[in-house]
N, C-alpha and C. Protein backbone atom coordinates (compact mmCIF):
# COMPACT_ATOMS: atom_id res chain seq x y z
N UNK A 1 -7.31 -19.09 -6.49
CA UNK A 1 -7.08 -18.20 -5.38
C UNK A 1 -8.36 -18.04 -4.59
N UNK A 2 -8.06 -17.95 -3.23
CA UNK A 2 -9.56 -17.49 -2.18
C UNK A 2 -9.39 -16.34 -2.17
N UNK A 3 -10.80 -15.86 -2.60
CA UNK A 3 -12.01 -14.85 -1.95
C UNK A 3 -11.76 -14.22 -0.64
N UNK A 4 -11.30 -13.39 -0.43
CA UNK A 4 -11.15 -13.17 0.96
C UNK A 4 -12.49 -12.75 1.37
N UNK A 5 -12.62 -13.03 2.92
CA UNK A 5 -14.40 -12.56 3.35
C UNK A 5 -13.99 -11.40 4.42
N UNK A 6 -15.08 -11.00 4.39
CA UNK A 6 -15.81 -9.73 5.16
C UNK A 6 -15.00 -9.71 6.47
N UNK A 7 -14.98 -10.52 6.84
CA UNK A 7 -13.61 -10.47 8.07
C UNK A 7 -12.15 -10.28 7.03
N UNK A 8 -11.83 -11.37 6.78
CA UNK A 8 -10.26 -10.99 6.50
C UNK A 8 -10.19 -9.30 5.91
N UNK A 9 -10.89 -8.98 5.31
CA UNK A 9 -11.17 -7.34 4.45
C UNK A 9 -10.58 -6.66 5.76
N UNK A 10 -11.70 -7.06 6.91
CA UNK A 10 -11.84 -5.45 7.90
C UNK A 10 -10.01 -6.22 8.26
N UNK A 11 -9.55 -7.31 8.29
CA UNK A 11 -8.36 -7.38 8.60
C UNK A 11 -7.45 -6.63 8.14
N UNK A 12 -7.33 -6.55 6.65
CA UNK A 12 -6.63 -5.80 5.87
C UNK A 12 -6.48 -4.76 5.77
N UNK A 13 -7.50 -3.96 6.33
CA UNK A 13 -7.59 -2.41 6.91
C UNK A 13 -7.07 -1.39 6.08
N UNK A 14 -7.81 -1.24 4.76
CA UNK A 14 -7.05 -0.71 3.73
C UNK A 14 -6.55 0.76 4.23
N UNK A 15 -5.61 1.54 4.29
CA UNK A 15 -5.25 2.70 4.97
C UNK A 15 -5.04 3.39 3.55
N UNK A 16 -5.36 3.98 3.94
CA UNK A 16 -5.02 4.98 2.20
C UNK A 16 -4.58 6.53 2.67
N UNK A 17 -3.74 6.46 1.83
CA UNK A 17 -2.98 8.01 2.53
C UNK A 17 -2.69 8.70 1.10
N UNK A 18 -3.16 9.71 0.74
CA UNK A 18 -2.50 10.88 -0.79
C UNK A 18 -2.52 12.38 -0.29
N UNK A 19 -2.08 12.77 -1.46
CA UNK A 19 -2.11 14.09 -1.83
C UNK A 19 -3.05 15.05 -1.61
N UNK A 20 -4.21 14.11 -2.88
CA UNK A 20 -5.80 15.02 -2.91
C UNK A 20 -6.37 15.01 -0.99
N UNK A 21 -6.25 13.05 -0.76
CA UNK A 21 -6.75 13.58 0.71
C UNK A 21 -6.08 14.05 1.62
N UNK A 22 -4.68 14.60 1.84
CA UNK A 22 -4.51 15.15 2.88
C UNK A 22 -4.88 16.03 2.96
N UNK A 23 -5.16 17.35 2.01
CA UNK A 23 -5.88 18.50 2.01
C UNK A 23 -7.19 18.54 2.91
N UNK A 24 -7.67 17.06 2.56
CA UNK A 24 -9.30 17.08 3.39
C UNK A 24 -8.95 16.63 4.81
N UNK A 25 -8.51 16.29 5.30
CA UNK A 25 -7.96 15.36 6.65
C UNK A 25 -6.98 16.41 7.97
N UNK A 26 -7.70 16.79 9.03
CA UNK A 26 -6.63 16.97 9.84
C UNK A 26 -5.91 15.98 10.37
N UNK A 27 -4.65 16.71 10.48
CA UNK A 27 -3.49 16.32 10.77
C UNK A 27 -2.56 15.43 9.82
N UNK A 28 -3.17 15.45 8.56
CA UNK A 28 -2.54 14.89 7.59
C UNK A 28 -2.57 13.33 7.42
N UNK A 29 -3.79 12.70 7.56
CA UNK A 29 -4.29 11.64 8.07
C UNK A 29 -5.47 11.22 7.40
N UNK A 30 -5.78 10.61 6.52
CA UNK A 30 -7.16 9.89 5.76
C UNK A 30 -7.09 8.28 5.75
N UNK A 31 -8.65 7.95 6.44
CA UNK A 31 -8.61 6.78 5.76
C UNK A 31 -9.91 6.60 5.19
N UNK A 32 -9.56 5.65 4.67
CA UNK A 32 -11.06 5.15 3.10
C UNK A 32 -11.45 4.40 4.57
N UNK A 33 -12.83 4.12 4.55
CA UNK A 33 -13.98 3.43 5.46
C UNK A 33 -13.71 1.97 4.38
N UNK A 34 -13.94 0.76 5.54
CA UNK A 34 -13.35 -0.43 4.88
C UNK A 34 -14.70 -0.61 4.43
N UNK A 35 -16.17 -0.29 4.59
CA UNK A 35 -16.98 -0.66 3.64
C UNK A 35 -16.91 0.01 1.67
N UNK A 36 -15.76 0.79 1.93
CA UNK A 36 -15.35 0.93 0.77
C UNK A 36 -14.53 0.45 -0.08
N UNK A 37 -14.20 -0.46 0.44
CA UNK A 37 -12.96 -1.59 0.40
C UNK A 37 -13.95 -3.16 0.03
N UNK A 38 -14.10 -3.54 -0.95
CA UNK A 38 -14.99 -4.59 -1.34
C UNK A 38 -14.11 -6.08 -1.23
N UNK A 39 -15.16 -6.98 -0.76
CA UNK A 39 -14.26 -8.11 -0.39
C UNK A 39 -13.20 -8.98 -1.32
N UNK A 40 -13.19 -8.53 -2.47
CA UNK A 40 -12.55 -9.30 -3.26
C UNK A 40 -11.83 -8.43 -3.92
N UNK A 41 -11.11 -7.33 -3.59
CA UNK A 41 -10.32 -6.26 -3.65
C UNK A 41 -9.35 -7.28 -3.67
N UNK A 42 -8.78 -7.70 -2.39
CA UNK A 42 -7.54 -8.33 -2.68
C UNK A 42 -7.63 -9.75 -1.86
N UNK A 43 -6.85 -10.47 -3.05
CA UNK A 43 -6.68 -11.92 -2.52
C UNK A 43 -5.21 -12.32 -2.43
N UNK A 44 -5.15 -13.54 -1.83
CA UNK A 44 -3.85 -13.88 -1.52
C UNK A 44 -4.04 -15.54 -1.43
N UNK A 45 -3.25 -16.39 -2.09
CA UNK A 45 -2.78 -17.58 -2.15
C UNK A 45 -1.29 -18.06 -2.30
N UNK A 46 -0.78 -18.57 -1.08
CA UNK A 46 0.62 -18.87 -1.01
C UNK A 46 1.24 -17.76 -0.79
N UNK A 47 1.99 -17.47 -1.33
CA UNK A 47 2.97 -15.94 -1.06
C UNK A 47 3.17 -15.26 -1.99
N UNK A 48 1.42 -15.49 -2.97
CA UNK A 48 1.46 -14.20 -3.94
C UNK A 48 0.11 -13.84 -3.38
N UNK A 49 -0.14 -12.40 -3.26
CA UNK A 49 -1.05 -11.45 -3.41
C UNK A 49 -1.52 -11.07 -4.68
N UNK A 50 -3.10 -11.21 -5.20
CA UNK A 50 -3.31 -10.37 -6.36
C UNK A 50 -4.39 -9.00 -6.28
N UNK A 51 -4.37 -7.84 -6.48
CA UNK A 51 -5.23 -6.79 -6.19
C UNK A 51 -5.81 -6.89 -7.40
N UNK A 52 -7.20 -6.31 -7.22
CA UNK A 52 -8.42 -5.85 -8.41
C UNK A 52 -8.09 -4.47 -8.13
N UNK A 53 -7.07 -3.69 -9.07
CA UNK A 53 -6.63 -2.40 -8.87
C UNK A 53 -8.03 -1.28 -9.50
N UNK A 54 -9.03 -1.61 -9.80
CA UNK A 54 -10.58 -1.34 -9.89
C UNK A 54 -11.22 -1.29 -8.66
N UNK A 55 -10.58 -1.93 -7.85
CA UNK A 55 -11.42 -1.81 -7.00
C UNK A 55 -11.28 -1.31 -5.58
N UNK A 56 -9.88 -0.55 -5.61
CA UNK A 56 -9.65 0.34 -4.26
C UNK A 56 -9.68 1.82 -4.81
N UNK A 57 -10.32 2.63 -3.89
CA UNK A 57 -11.16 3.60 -4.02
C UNK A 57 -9.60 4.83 -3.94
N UNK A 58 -8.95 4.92 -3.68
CA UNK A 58 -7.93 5.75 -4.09
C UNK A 58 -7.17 5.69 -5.58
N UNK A 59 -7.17 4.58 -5.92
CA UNK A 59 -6.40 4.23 -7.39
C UNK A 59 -7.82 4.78 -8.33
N UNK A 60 -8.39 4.64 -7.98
CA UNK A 60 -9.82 5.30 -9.09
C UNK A 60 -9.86 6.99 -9.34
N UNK A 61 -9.54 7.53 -8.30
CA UNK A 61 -9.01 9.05 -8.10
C UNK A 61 -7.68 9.38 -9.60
N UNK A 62 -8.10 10.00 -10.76
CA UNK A 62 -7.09 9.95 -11.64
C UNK A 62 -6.34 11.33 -11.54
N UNK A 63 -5.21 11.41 -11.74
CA UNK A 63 -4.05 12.15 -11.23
C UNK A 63 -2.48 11.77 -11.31
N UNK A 64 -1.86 12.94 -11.31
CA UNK A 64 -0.45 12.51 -12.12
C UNK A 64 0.51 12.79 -11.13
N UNK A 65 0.25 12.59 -9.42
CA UNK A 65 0.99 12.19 -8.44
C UNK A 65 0.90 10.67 -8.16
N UNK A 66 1.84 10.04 -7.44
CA UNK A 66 1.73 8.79 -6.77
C UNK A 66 0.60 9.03 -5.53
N UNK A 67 -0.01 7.47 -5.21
CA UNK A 67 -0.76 7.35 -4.73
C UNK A 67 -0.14 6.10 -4.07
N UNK A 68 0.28 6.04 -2.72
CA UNK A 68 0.35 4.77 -2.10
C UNK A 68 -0.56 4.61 -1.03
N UNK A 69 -0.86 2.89 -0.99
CA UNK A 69 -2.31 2.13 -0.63
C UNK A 69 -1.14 1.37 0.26
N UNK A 70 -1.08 1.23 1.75
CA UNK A 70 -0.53 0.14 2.55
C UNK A 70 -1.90 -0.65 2.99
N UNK A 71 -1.27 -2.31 2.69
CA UNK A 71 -2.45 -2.88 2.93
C UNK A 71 -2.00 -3.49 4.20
N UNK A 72 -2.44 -3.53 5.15
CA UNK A 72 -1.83 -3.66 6.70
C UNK A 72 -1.48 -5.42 6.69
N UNK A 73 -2.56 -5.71 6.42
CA UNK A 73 -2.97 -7.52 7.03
C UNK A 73 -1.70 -7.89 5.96
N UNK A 74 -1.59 -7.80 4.42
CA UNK A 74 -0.42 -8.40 4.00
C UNK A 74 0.94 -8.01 3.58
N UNK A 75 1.05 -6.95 4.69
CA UNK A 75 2.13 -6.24 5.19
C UNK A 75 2.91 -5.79 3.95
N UNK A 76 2.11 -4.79 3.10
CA UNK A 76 2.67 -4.68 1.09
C UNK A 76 2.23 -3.42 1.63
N UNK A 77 2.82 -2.86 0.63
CA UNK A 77 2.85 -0.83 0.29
C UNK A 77 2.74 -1.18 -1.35
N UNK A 78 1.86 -0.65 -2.22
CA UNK A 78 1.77 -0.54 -2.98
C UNK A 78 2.06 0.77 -3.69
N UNK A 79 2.58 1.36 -4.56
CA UNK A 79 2.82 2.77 -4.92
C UNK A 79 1.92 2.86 -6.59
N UNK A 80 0.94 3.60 -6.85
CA UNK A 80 0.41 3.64 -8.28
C UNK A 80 1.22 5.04 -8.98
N UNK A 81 2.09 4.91 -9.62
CA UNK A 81 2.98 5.84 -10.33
C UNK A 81 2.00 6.71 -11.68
N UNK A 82 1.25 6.00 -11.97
CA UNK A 82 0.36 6.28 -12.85
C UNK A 82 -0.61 5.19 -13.21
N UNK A 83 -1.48 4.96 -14.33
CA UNK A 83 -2.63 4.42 -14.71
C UNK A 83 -2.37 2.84 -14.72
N UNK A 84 -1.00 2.80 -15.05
CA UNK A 84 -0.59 1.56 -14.94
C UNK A 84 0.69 0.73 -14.93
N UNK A 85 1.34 1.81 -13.63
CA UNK A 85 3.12 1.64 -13.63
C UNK A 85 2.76 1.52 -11.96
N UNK A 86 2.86 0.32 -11.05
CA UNK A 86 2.86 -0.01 -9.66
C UNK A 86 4.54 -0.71 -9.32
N UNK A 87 4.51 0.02 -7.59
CA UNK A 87 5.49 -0.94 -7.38
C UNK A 87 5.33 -1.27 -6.05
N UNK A 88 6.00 -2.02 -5.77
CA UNK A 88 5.47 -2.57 -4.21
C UNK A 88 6.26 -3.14 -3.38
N UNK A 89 6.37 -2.75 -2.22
CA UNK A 89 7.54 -3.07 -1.35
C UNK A 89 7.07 -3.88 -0.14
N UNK A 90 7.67 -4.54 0.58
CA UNK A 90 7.64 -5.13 2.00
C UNK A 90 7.51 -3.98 3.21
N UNK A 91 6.07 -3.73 4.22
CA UNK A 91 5.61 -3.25 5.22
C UNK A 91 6.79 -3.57 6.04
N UNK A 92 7.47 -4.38 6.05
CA UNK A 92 8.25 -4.39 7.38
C UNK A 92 9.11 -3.53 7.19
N UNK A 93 9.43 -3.11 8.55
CA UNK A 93 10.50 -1.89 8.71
C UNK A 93 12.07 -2.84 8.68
N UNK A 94 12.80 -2.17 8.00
CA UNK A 94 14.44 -2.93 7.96
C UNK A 94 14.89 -2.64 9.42
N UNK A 95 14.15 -1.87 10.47
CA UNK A 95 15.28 -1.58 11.51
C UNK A 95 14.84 -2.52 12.32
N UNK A 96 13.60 -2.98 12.35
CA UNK A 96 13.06 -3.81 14.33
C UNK A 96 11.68 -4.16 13.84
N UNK A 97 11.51 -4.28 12.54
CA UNK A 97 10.21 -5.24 11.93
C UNK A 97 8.99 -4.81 12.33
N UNK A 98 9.02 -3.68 12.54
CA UNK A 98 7.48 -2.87 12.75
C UNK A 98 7.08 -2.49 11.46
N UNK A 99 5.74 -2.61 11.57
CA UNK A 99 4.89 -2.30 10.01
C UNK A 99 5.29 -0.62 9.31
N UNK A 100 5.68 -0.72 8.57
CA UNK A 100 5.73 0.68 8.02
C UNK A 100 3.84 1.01 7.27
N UNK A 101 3.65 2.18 8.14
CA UNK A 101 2.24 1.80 7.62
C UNK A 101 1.40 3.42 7.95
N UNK A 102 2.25 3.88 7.79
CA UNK A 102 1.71 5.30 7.35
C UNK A 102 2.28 6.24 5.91
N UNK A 103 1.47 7.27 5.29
CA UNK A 103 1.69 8.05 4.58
C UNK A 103 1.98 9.45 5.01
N UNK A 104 3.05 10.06 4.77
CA UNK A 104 2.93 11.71 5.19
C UNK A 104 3.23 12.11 3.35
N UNK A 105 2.66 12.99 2.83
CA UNK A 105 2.72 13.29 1.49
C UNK A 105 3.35 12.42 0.50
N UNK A 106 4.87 12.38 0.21
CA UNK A 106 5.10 11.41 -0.59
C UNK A 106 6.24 10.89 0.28
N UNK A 107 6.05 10.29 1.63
CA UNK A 107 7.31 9.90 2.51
C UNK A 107 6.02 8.43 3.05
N UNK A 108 6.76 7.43 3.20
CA UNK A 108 6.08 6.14 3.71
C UNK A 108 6.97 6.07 5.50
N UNK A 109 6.23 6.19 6.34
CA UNK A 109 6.81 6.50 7.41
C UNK A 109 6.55 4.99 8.96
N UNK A 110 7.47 4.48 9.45
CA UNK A 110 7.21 3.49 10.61
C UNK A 110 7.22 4.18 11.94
N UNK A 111 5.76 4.35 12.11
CA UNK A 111 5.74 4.90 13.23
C UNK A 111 6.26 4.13 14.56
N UNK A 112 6.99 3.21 14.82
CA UNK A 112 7.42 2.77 15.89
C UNK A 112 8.74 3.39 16.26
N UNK A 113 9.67 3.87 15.41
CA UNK A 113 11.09 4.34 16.00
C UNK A 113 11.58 5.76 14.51
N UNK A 114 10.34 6.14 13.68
CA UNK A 114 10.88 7.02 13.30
C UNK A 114 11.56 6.97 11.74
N UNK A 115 11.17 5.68 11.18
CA UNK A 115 12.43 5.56 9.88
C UNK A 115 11.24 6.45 9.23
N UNK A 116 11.75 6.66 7.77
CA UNK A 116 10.83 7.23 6.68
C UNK A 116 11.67 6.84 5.47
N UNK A 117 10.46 6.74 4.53
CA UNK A 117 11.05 6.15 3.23
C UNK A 117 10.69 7.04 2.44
N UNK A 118 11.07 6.96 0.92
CA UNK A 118 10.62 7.79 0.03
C UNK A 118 9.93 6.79 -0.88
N UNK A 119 9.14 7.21 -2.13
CA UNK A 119 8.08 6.25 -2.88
C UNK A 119 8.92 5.14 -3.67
N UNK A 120 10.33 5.10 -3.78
CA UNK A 120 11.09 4.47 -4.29
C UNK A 120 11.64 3.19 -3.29
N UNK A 121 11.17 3.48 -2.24
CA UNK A 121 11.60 2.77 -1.01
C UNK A 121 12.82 2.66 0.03
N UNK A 122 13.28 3.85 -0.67
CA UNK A 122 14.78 4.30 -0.30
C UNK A 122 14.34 4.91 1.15
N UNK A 123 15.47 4.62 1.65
CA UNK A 123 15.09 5.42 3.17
C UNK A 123 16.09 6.88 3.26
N UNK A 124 15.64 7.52 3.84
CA UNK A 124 15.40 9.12 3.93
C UNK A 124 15.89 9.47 5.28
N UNK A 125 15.24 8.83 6.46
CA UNK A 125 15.79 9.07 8.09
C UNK A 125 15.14 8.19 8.58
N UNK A 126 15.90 7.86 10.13
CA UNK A 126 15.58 7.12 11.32
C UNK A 126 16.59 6.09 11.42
N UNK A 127 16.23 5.18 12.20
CA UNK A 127 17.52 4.41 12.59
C UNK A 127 17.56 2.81 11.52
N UNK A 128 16.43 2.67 10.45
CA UNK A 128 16.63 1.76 9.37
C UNK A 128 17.63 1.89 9.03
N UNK A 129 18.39 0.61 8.48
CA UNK A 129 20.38 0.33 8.12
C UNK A 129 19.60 0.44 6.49
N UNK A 130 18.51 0.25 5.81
CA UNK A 130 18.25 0.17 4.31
C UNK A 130 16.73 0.85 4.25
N UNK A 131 16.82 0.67 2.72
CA UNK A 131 15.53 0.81 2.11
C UNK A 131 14.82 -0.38 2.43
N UNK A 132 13.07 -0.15 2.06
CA UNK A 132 12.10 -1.34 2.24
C UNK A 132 12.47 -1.91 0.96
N UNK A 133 12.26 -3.40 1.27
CA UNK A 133 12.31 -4.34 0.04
C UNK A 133 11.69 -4.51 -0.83
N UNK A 134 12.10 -4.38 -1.97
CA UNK A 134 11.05 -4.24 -3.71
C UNK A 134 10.30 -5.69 -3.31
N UNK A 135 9.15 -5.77 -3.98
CA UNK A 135 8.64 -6.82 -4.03
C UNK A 135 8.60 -7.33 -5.70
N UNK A 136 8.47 -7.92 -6.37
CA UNK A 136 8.09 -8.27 -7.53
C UNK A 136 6.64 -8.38 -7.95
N UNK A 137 6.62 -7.27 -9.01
CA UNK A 137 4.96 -7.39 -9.42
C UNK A 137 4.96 -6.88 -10.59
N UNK A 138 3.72 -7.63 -10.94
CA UNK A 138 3.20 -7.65 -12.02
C UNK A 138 1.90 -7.12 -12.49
N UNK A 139 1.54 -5.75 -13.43
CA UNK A 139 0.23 -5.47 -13.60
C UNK A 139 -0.05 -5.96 -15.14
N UNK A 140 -1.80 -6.57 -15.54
CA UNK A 140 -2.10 -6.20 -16.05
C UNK A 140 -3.35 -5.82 -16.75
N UNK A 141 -2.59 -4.62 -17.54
CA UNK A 141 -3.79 -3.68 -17.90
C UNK A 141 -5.40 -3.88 -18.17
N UNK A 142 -5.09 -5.15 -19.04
CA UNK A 142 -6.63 -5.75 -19.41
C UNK A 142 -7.45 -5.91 -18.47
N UNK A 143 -6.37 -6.66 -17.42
CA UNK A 143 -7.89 -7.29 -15.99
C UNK A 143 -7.67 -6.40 -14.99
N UNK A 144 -6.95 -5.76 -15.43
CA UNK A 144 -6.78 -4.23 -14.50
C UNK A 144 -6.06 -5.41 -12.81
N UNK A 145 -5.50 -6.11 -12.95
CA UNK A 145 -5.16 -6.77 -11.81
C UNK A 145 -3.31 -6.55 -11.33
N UNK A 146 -3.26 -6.62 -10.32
CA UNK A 146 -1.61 -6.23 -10.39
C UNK A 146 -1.73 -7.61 -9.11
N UNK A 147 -0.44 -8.11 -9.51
CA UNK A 147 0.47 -9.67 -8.84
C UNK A 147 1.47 -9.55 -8.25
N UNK A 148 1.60 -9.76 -6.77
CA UNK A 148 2.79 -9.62 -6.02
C UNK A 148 3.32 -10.39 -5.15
N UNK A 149 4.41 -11.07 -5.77
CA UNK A 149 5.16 -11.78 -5.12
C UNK A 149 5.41 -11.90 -3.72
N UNK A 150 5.10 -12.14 -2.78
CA UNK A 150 5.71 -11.97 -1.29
C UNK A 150 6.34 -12.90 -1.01
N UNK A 151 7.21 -13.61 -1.63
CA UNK A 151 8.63 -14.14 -1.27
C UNK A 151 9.36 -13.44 -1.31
């Protein structure tokens, strides 16, 4: 697998949205600074993605809410359920293929027409006909790495 570099990173634009930080954030809005975001956080070869779940700065925050990480550039929502239960869905919106790519508490929201999801990926409101699509993944614990299918 490639290394992603210092460009593709600021591509990926890690957005990180929780609990602990909305408290700190007006308007209900945090993001991690991408120099906090290290270049080999996440790689991608073919149409699997693999994360160094060590190495994004919200999953390190320990706590017994979900924590979802949308990674913009490879259009994945990741959800950390706990220390080592992830699941991960497809950024695209089911209604008109806009990125779903915000957090409001525990709702994953597409700001282009309004859908909102819940951490399960089920949709909740707006004009989406479904939920976002599960992705298939795989963590594990040892290399602390989680694997995601994007087929």
């Amino acid at each position: 697998m490639r290394t992603l570099t210092r460009r593709d990173a600021v591509r990926v634009s890690l957005v990180v949205l929780s609990g602990p930080l909305l408290a700190c954030s007006p308007g209900g809005v945090a993001e991690v600074p991408l120099s906090a975001s290290p270049d080999d956080a996440v790689r991608r070869e073919g149409s699997a993605l693999e994360i160094d779940t060590s190495r994004v700065p919200a999953w390190a925050v320990a706590g017994a809410d979900p924590i979802a990480v949308v990674f913009l550039e490879a259009r994945v929502i990741v959800v950390r359920r706990d220390a080592t239960t992830f699941a991960a869905f497809s950024a695209e919106c089911p209604h008109a293929g806009c990125g779903v790519s915000m957090v409001e508490r525990t709702r994953l929201l597409c700001p282009c027409h309004g859908s909102a999801f819940d951490f399960e990926g089920q949709r909740l409101e707006g004009p989406a006909p479904t939920g976002l699509r599960r992705l298939a993944a795989t963590y594990a614990p040892i290399t602390r790495r989680l694997q995601i299918s994007l087929g």
